[in-house]
PDB file of N, CA and C in Angstrom:
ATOM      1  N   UNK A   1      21.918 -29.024  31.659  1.00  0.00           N
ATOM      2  CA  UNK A   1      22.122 -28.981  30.231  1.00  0.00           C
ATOM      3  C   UNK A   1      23.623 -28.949  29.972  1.00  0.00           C
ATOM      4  N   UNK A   2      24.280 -29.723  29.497  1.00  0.00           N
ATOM      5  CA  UNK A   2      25.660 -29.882  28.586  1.00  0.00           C
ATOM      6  C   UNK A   2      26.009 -28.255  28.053  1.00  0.00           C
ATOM      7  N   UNK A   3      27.169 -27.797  27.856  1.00  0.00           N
ATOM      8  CA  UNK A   3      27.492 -26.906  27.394  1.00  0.00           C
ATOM      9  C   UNK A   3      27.691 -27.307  25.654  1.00  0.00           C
ATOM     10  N   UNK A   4      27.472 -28.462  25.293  1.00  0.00           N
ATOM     11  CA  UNK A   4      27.548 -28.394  23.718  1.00  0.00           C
ATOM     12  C   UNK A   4      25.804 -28.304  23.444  1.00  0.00           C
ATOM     13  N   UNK A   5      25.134 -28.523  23.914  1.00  0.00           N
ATOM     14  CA  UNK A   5      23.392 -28.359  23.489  1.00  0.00           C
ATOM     15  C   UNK A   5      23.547 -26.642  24.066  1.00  0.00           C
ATOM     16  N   UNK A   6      23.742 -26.237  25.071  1.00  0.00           N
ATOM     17  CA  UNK A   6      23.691 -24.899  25.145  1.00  0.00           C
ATOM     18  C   UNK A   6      24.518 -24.288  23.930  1.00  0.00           C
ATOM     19  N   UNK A   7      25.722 -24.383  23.407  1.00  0.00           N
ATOM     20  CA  UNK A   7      25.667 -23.726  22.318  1.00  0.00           C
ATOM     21  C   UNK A   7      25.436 -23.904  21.210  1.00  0.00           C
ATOM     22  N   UNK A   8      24.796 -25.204  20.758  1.00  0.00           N
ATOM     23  CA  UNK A   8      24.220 -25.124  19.405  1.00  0.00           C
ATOM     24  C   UNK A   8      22.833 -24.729  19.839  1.00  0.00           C
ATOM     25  N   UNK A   9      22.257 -24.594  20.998  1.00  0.00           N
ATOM     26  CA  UNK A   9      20.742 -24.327  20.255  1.00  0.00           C
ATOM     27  C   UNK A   9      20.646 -22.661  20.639  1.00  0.00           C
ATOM     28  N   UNK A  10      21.960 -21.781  21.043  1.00  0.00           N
ATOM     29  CA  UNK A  10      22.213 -20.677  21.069  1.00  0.00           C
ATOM     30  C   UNK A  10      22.528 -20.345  19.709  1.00  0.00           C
ATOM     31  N   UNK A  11      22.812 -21.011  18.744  1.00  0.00           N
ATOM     32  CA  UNK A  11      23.281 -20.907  17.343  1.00  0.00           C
ATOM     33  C   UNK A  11      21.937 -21.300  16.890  1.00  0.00           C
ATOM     34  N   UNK A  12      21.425 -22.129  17.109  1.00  0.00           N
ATOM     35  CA  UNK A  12      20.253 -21.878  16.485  1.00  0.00           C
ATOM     36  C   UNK A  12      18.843 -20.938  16.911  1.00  0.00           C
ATOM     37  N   UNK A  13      18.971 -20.292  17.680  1.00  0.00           N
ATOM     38  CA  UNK A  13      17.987 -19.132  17.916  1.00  0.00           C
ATOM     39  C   UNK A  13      18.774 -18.257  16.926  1.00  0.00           C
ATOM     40  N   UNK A  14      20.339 -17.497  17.195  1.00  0.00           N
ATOM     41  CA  UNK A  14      20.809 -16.723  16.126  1.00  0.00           C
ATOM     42  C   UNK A  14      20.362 -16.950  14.722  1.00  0.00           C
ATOM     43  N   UNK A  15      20.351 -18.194  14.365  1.00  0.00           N
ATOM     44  CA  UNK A  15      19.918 -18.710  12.751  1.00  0.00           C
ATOM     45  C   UNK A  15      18.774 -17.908  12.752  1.00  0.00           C
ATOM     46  N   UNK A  16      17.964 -18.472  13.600  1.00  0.00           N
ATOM     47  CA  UNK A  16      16.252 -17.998  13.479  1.00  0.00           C
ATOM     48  C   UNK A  16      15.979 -16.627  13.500  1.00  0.00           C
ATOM     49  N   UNK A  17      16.702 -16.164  14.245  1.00  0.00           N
ATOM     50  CA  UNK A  17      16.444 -14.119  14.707  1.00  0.00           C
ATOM     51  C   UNK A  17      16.722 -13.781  13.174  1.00  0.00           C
ATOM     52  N   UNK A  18      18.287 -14.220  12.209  1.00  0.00           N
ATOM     53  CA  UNK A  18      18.239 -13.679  11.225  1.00  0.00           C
ATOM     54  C   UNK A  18      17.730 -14.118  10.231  1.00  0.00           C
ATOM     55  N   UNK A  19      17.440 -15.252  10.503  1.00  0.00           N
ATOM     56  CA  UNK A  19      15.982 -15.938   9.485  1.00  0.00           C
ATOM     57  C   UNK A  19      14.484 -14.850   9.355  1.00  0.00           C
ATOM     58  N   UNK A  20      14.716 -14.646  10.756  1.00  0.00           N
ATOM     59  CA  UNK A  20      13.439 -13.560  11.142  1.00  0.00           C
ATOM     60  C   UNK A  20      13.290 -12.391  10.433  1.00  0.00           C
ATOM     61  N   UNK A  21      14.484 -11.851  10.552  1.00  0.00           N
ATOM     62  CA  UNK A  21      14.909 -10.480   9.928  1.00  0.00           C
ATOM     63  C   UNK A  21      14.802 -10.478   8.727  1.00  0.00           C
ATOM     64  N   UNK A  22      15.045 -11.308   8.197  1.00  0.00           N
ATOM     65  CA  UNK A  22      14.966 -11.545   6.394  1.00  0.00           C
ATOM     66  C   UNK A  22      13.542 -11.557   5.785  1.00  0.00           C
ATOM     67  N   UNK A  23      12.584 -12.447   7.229  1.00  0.00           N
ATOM     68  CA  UNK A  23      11.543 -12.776   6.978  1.00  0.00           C
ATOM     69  C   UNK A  23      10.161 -11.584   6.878  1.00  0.00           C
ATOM     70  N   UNK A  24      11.134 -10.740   7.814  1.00  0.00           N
ATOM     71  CA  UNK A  24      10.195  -9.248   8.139  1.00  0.00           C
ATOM     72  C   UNK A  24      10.520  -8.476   7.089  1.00  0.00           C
ATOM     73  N   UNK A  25      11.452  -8.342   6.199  1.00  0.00           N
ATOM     74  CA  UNK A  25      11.988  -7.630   5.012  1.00  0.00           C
ATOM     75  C   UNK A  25      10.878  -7.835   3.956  1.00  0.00           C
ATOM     76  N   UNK A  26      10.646  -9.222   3.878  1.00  0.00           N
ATOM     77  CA  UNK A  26       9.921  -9.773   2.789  1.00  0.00           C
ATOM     78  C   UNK A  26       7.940  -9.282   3.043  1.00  0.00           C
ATOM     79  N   UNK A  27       8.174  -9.531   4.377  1.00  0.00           N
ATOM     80  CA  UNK A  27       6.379  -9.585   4.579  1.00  0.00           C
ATOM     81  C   UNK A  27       6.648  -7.515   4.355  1.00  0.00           C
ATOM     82  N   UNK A  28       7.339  -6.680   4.789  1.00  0.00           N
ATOM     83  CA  UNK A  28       6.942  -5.256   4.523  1.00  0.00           C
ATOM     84  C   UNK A  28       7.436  -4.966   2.899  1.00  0.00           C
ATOM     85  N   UNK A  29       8.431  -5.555   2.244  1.00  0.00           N
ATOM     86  CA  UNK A  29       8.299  -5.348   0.494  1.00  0.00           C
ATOM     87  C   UNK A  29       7.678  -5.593  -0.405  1.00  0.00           C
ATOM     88  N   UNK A  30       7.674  -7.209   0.358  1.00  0.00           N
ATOM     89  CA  UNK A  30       6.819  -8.253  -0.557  1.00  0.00           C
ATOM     90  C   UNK A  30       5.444  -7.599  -1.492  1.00  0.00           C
ATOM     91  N   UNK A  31       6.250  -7.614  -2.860  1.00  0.00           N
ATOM     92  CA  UNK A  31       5.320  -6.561  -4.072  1.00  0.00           C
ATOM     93  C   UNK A  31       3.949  -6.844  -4.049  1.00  0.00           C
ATOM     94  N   UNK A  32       3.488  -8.250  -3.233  1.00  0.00           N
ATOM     95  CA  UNK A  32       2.131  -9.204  -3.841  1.00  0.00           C
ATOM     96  C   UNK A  32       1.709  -9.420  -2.800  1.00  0.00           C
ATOM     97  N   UNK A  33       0.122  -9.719  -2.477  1.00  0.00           N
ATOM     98  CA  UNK A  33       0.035 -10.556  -1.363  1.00  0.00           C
ATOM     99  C   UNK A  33       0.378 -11.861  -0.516  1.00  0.00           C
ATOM    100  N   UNK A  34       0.266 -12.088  -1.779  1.00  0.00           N
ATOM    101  CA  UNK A  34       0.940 -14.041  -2.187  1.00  0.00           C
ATOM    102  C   UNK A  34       2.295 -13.999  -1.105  1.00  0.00           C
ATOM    103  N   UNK A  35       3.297 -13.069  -1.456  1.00  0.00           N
ATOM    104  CA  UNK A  35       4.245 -12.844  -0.814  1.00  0.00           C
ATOM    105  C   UNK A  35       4.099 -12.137   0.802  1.00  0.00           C
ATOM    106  N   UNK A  36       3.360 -11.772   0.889  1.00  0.00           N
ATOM    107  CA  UNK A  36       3.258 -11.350   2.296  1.00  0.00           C
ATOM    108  C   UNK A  36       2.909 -12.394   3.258  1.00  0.00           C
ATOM    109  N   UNK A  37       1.512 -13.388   2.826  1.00  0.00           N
ATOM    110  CA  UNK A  37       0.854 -14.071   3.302  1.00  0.00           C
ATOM    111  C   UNK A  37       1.877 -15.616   3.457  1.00  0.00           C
ATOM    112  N   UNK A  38       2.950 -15.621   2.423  1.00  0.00           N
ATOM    113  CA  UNK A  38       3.637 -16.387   2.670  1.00  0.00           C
ATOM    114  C   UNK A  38       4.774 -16.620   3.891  1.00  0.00           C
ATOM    115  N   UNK A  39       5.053 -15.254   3.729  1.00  0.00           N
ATOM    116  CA  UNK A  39       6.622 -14.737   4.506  1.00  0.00           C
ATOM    117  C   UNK A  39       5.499 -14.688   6.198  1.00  0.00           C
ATOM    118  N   UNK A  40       4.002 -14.296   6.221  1.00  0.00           N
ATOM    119  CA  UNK A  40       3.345 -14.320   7.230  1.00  0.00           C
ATOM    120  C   UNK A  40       3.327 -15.711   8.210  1.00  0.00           C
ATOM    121  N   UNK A  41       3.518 -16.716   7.110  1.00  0.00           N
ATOM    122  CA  UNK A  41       3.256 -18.129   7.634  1.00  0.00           C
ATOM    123  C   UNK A  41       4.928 -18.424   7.857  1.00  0.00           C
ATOM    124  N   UNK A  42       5.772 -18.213   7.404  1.00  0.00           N
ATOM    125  CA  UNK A  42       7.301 -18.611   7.595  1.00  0.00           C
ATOM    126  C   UNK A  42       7.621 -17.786   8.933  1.00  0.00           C
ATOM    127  N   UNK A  43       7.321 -16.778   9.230  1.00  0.00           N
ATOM    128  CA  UNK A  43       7.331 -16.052  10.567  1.00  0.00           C
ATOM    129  C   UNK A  43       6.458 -16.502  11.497  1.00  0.00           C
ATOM    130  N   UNK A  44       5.875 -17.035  11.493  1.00  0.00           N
ATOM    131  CA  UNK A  44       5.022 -17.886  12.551  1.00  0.00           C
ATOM    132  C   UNK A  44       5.830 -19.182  12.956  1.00  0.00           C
ATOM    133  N   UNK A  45       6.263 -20.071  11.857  1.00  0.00           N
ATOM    134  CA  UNK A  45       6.915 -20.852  12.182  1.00  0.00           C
ATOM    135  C   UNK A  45       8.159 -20.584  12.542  1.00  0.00           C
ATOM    136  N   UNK A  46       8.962 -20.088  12.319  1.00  0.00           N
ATOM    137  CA  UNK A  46      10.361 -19.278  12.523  1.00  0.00           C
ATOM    138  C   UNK A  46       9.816 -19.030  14.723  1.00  0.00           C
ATOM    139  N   UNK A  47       8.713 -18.454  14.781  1.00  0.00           N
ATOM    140  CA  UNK A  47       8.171 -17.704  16.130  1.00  0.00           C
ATOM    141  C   UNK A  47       8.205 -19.539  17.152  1.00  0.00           C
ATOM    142  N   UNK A  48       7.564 -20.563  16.314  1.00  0.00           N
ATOM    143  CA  UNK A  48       7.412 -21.648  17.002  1.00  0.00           C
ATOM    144  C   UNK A  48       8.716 -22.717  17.299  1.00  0.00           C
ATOM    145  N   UNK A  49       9.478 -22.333  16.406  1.00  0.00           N
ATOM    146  CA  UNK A  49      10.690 -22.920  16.555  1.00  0.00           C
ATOM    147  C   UNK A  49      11.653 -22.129  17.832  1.00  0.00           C
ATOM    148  N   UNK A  50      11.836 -20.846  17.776  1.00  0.00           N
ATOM    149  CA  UNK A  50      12.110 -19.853  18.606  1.00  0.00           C
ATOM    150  C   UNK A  50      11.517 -20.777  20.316  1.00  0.00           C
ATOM    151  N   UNK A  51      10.498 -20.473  20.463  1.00  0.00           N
ATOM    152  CA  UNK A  51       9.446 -20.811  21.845  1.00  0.00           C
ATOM    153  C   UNK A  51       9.697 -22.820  21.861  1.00  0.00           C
ATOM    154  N   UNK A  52      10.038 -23.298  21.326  1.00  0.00           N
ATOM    155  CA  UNK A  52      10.292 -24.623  20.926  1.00  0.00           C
ATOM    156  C   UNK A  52      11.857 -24.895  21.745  1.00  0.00           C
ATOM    157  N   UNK A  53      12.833 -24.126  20.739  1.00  0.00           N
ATOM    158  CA  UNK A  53      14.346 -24.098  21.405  1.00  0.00           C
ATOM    159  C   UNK A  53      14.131 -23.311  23.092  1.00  0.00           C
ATOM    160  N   UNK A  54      13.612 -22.005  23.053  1.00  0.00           N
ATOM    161  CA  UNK A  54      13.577 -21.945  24.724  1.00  0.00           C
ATOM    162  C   UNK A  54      13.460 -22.630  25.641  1.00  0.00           C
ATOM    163  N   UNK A  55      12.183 -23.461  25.035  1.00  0.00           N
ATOM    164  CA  UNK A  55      11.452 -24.285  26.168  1.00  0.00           C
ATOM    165  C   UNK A  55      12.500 -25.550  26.537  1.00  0.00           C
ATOM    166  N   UNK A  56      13.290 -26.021  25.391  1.00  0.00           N
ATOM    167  CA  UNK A  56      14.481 -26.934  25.935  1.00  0.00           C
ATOM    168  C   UNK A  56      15.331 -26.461  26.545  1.00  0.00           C
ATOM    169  N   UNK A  57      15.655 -25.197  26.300  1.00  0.00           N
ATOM    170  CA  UNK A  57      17.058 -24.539  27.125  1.00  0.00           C
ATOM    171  C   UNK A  57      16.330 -24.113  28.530  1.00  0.00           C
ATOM    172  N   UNK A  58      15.833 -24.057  28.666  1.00  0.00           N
ATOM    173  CA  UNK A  58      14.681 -23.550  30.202  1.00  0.00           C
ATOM    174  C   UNK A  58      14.403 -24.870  30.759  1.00  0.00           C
ATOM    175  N   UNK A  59      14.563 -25.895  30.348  1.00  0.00           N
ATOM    176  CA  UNK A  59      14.307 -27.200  31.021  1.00  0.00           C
ATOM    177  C   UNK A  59      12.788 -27.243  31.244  1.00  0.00           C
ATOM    178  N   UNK A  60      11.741 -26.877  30.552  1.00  0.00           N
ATOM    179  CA  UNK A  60      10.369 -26.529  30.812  1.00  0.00           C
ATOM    180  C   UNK A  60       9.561 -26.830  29.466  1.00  0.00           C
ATOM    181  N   UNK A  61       8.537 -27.724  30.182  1.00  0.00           N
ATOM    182  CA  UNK A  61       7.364 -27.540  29.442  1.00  0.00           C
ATOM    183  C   UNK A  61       5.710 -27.289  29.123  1.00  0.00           C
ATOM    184  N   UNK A  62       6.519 -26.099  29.784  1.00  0.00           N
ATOM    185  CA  UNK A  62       5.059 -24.550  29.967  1.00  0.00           C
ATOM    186  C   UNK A  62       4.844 -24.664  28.727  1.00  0.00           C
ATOM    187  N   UNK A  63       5.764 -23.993  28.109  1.00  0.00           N
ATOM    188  CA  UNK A  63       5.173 -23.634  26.410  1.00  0.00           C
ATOM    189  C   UNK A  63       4.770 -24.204  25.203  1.00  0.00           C
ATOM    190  N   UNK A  64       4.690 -25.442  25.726  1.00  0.00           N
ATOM    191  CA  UNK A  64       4.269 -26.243  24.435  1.00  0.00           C
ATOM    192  C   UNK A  64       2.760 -26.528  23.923  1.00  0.00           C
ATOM    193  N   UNK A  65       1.666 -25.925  25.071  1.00  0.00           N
ATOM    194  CA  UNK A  65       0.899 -25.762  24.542  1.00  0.00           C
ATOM    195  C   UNK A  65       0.419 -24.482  23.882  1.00  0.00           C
ATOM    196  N   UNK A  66       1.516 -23.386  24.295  1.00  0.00           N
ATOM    197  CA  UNK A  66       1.511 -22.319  23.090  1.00  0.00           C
ATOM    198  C   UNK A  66       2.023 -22.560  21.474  1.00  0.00           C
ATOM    199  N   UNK A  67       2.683 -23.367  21.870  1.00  0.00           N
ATOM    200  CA  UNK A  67       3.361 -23.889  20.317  1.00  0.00           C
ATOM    201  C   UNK A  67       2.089 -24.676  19.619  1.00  0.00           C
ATOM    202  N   UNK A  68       1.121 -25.482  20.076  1.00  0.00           N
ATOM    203  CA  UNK A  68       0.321 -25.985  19.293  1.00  0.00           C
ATOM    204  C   UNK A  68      -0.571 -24.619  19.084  1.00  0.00           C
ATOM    205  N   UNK A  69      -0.667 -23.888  20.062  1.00  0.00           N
ATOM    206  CA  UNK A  69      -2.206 -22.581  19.620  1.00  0.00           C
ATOM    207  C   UNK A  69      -1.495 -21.446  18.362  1.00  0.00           C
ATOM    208  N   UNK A  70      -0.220 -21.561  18.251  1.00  0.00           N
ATOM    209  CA  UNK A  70       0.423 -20.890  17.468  1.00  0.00           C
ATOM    210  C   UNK A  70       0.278 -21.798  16.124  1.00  0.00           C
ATOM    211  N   UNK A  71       0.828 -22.784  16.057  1.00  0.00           N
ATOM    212  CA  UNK A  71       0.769 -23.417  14.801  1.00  0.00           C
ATOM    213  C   UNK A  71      -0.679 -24.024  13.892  1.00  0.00           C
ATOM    214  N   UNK A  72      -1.566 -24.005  15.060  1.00  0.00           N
ATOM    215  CA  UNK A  72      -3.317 -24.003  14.553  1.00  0.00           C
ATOM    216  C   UNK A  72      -3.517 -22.436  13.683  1.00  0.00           C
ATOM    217  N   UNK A  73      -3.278 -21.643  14.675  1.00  0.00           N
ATOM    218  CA  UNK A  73      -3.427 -20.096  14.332  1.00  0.00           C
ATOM    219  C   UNK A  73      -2.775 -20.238  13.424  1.00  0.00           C
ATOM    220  N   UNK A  74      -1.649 -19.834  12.760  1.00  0.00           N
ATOM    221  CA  UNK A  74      -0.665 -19.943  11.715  1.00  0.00           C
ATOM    222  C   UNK A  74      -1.217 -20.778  10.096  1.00  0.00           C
ATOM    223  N   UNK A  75      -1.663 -22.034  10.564  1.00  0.00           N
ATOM    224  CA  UNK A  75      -2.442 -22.799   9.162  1.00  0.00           C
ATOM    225  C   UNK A  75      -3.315 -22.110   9.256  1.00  0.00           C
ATOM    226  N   UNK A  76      -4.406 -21.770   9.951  1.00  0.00           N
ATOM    227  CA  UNK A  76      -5.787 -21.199   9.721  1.00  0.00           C
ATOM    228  C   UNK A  76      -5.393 -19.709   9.163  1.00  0.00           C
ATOM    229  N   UNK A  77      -5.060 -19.203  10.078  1.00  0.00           N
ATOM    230  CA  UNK A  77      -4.300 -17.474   8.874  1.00  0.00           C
ATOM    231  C   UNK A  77      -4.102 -17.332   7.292  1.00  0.00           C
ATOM    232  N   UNK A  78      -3.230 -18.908   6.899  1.00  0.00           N
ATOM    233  CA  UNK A  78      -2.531 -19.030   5.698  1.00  0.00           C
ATOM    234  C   UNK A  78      -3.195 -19.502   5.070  1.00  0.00           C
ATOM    235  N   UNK A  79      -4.217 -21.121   5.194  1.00  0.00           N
ATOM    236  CA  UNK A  79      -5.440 -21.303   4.649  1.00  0.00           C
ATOM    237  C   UNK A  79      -6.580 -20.096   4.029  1.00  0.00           C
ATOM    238  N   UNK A  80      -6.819 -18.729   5.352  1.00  0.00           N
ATOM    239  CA  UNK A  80      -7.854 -18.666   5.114  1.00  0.00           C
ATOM    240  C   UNK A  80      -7.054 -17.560   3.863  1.00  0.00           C
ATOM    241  N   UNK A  81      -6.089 -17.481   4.061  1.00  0.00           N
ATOM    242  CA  UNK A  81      -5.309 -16.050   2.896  1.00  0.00           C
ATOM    243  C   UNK A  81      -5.493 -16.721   1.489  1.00  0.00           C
ATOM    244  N   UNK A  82      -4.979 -18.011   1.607  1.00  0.00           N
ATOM    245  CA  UNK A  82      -5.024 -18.309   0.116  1.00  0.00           C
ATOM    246  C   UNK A  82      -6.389 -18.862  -0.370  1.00  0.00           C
ATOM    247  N   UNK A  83      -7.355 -18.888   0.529  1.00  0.00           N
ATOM    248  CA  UNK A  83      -8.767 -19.088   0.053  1.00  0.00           C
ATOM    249  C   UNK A  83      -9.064 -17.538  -0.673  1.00  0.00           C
ATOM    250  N   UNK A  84      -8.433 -16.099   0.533  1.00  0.00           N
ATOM    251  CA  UNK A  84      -9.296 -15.268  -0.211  1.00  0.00           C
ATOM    252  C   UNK A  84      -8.207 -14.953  -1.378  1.00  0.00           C
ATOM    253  N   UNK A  85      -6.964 -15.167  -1.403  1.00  0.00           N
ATOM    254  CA  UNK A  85      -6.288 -14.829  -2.475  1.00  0.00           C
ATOM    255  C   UNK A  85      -7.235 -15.576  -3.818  1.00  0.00           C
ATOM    256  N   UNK A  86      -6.910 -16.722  -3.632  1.00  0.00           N
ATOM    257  CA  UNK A  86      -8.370 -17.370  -4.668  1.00  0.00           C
ATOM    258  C   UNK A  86      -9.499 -17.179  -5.283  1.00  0.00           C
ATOM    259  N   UNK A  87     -10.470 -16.583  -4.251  1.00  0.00           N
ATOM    260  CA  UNK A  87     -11.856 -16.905  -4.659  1.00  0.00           C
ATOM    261  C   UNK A  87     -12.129 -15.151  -4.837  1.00  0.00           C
ATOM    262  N   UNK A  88     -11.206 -14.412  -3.541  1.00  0.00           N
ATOM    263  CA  UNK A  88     -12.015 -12.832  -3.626  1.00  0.00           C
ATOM    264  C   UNK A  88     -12.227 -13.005  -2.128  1.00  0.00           C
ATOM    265  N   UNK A  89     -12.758 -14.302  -1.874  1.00  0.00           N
ATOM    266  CA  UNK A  89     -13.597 -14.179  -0.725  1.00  0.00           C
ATOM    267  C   UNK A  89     -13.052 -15.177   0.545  1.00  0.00           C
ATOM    268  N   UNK A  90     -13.229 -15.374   1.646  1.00  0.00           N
ATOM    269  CA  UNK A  90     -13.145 -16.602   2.728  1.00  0.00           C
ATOM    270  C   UNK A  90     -14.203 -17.466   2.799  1.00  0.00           C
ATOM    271  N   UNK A  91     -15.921 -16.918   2.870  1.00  0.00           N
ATOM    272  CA  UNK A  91     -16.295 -18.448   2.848  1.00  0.00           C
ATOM    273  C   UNK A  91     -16.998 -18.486   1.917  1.00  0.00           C
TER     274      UNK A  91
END
């Protein structure tokens, strides 16, 4: 790996950690559910981008089929939130 991809995608995990941090602020304040369930799904993705940049800096691709079981999990979580935010109910 080049030392200029090693430090931008070292700058971009930093982005993400404090992307993260912001993101965990919101899901424990967040006044509404709406807001939790949102900041729930932005932290998932924030988590896949994270395991995404490793897996290039590690020269490996172990983890990419965690990245798809994460991002299935993640829509289905957020789907099923704003179904029950909606209806009351999930099915």
């Amino acid at each position: 790996m080049s030392d200029f991809l090693y430090n931008v995608s070292t700058l971009c995990l930093l982005v993400l950690f404090f992307s993260a941090l912001l993101v965990l602020y919101r899901l424990a304040i967040g006044p509404r559910a709406g807001d939790r369930a949102v900041a729930f799904d932005v932290l998932a993705t924030i988590l896949i981008g994270v395991i995404c940049i490793l897996t290039i800096m590690w020269n490996s691709s172990l983890f990419f089929d965690a990245v798809w079981i994460l991002t299935l999990v993640g829509f289905l979580g957020t789907a099923a939130m704003a179904r029950y935010l909606e209806r009351g109910r999930v099915f």
